[in-house]
C-alpha atoms as a PDB file:
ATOM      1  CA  UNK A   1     152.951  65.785 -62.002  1.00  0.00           C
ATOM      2  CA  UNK A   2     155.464  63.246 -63.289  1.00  0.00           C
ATOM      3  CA  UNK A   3     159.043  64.332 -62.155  1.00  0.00           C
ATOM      4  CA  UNK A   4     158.358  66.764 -59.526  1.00  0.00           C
ATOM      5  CA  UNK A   5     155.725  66.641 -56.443  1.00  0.00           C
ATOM      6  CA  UNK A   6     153.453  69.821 -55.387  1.00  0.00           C
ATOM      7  CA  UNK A   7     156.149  70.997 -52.438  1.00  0.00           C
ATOM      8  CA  UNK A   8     159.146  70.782 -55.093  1.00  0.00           C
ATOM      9  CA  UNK A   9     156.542  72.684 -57.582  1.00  0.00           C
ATOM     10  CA  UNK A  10     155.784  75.286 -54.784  1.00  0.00           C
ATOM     11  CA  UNK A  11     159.490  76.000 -53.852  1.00  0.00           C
ATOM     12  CA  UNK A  12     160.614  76.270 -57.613  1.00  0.00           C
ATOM     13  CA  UNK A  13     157.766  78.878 -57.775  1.00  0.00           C
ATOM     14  CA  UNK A  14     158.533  80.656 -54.484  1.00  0.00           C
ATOM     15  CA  UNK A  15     162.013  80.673 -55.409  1.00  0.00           C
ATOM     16  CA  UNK A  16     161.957  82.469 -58.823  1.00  0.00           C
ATOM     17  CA  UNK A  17     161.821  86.142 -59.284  1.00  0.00           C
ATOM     18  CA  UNK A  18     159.172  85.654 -62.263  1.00  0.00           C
ATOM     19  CA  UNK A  19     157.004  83.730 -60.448  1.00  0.00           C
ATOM     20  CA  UNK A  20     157.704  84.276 -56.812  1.00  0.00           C
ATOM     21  CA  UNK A  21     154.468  86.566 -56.876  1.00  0.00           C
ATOM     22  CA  UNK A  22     152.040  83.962 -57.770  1.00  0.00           C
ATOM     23  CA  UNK A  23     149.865  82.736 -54.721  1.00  0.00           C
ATOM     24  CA  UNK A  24     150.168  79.051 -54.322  1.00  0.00           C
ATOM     25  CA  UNK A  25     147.224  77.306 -52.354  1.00  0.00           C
ATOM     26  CA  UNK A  26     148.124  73.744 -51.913  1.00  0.00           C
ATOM     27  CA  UNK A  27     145.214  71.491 -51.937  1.00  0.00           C
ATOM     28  CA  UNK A  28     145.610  67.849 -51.082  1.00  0.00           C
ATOM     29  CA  UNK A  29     144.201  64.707 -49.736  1.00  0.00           C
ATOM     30  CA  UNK A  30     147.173  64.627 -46.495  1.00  0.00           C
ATOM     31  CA  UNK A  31     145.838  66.106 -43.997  1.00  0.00           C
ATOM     32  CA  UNK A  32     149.043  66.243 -41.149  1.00  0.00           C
ATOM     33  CA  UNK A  33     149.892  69.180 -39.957  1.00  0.00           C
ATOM     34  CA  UNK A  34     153.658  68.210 -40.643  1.00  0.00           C
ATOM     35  CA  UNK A  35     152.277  68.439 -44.588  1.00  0.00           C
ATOM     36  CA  UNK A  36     150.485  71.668 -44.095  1.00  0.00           C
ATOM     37  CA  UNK A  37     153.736  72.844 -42.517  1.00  0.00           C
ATOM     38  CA  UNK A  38     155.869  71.795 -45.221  1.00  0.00           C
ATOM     39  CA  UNK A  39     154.000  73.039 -47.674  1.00  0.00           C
ATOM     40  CA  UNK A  40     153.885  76.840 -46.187  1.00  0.00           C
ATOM     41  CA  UNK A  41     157.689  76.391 -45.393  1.00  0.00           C
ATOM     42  CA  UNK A  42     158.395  75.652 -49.286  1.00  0.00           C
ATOM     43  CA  UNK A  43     156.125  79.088 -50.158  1.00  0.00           C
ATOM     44  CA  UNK A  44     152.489  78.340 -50.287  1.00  0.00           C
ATOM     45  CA  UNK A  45     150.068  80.717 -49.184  1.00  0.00           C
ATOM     46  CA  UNK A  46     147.668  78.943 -47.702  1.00  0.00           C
ATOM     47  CA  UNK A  47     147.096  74.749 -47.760  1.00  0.00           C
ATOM     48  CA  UNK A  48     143.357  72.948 -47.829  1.00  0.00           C
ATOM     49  CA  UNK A  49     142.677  69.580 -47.497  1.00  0.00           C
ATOM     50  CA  UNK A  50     140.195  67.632 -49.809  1.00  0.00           C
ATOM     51  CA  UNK A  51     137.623  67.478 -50.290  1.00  0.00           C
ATOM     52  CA  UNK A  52     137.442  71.204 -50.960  1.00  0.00           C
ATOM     53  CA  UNK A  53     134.509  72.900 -50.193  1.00  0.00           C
ATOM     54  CA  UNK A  54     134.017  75.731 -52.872  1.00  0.00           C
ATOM     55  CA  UNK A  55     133.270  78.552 -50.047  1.00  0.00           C
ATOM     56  CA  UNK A  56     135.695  77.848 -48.376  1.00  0.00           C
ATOM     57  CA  UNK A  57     138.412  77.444 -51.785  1.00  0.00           C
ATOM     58  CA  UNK A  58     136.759  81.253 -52.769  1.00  0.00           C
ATOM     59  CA  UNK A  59     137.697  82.370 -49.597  1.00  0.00           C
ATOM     60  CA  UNK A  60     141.370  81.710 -49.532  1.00  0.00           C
ATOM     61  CA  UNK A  61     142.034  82.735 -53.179  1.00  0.00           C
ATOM     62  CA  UNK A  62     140.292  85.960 -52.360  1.00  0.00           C
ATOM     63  CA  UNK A  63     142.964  86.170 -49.019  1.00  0.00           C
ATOM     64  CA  UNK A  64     146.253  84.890 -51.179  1.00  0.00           C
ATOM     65  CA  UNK A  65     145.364  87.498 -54.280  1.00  0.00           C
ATOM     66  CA  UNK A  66     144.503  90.345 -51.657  1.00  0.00           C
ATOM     67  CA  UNK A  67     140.752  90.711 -51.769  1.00  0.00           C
END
C-alpha cells in the first residue's frame, strides 16, 4: 500500500466513525507477538500469520462479523 502500512491503515479505520465498524483481520508474514500486539492495539480484530489456512481465515471472519 504505497504511503501508508497495514497498522496506519487499521488505526485510520478504527479511528473513524464511518468505518470504525468494519472488522479488520490483519494477515501478514511477521509473526512476533510484539506485531500481533500492535496490530490489535491500532484496532484489528483479530491478526493471522501467513500462510493462511482457509479454515482457519473462515473461522475468524465468522468471529469478527459475529457469526
Amino acid at each position: 500500500m504505497p504511503g501508508i502500512n497495514g497498522f496506519q491503515a487499521t488505526r485510520v479505520l478504527s479511528k473513524d466513525p464511518e468505518t470504525q465498524k468494519i472488522p479488520v483481520i490483519v494477515v501478514s508474514t511477521k509473526n512476533q507477538e510484539t506485531d500481533r500486539v500492535w496490530a490489535l492495539r491500532q484496532g484489528a480484530r483479530d491478526y493471522i500469520v501467513k500462510p493462511v489456512k482457509p479454515d482457519e481465515l473462515i473461522h475468524k471472519i465468522n468471529v469478527a462479523l459475529g457469526n
